[in-house]
Protein backbone atom coordinates (compact mmCIF):
# COMPACT_ATOMS: atom_id res chain seq x y z
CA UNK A 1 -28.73 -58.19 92.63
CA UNK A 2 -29.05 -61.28 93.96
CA UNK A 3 -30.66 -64.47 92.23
CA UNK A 4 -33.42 -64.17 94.54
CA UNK A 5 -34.40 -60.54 93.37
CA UNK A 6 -33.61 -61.24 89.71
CA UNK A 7 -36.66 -61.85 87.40
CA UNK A 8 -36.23 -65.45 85.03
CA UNK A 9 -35.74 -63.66 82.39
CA UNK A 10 -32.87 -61.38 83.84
CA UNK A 11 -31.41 -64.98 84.48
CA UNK A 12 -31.69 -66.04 81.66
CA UNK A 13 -30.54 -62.87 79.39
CA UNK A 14 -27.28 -63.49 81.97
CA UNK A 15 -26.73 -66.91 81.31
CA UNK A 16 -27.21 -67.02 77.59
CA UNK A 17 -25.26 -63.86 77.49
CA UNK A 18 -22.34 -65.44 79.91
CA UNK A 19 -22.87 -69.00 77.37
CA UNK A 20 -22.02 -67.21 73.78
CA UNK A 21 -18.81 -65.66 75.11
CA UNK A 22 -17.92 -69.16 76.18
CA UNK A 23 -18.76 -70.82 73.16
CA UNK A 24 -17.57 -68.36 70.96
CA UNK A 25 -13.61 -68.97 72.92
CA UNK A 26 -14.18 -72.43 73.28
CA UNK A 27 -15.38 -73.17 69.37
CA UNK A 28 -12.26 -70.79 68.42
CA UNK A 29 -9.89 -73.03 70.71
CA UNK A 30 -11.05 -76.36 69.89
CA UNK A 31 -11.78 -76.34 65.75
CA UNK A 32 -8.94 -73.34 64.98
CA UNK A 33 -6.54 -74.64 67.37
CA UNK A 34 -7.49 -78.50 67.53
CA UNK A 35 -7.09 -78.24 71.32
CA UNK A 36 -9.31 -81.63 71.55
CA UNK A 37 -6.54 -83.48 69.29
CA UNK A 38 -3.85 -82.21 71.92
CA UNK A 39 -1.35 -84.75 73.49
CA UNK A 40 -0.30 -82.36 76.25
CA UNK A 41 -1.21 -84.09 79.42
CA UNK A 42 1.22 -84.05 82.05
CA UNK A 43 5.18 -82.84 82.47
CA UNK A 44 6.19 -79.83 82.18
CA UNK A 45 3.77 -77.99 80.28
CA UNK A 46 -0.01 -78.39 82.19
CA UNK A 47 -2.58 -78.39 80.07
CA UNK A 48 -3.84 -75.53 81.36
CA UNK A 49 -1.10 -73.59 80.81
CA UNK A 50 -1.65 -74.09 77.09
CA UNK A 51 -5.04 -73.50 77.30
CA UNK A 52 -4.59 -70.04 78.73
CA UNK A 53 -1.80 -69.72 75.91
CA UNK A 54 -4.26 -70.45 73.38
CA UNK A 55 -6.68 -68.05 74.82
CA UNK A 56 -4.40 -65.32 74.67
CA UNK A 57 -3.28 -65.71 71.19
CA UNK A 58 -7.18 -65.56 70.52
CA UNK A 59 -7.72 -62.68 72.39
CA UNK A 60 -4.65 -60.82 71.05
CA UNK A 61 -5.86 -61.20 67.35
CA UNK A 62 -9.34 -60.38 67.99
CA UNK A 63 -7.85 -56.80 70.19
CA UNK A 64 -6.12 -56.64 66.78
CA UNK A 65 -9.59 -56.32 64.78
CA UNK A 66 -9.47 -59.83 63.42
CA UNK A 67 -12.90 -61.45 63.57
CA UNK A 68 -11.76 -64.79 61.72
CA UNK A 69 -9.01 -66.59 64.22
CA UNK A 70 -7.72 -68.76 61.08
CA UNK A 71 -6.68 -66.77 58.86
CA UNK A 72 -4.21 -64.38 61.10
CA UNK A 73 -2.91 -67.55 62.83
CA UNK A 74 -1.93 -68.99 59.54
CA UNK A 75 -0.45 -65.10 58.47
CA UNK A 76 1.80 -64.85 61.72
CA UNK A 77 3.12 -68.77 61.72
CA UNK A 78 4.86 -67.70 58.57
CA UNK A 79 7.19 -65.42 59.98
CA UNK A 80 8.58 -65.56 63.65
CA UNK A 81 8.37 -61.97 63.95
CA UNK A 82 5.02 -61.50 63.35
CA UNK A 83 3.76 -62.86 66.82
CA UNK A 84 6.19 -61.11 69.00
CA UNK A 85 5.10 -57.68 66.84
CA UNK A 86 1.08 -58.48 67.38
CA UNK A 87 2.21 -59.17 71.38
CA UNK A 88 4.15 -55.93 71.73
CA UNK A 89 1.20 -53.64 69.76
CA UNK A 90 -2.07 -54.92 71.51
């Protein structure tokens, strides 16, 4: 349907709908992972390229039932394994 045929509040159940899945990766990205604090501007690392690296790792530990970002991130940073084993399972 087009915006023209949709009703305002069709709209507006889209956009607030479309708005919570963006705040809810963008809150995890910038308080879990401090992505506002990041130094990574230029070179050889974009910063989008971390960005989408950060996204993943989000999206990999909620497809592993995790709710809570924080408390898996701190879990796999102890052991190197971990991450590679939560990339090869999802």
């Amino acid at each position: 349907m087009t915006a023209h045929e949709a009703s305002p509040d069709q709209i507006a159940t889209l956009v607030k709908g479309h708005c919570s899945i963006e705040n809810r990766l963008h809150l995890a990205r910038d308080v879990t992972l401090d992505e506002d604090s990041s130094q990574i501007r230029t070179g050889n690392v974009p910063p989008r390229v971390m960005a989408t690296l950060r996204s993943s790792a989000i999206s990999r530990i909620r497809l592993a039932g995790h709710a809570n970002t924080a408390q898996p991130l701190r879990h796999h940073a102890r052991d190197a394994t971990r991450p590679i084993t939560l990339l090869l399972t999802c």
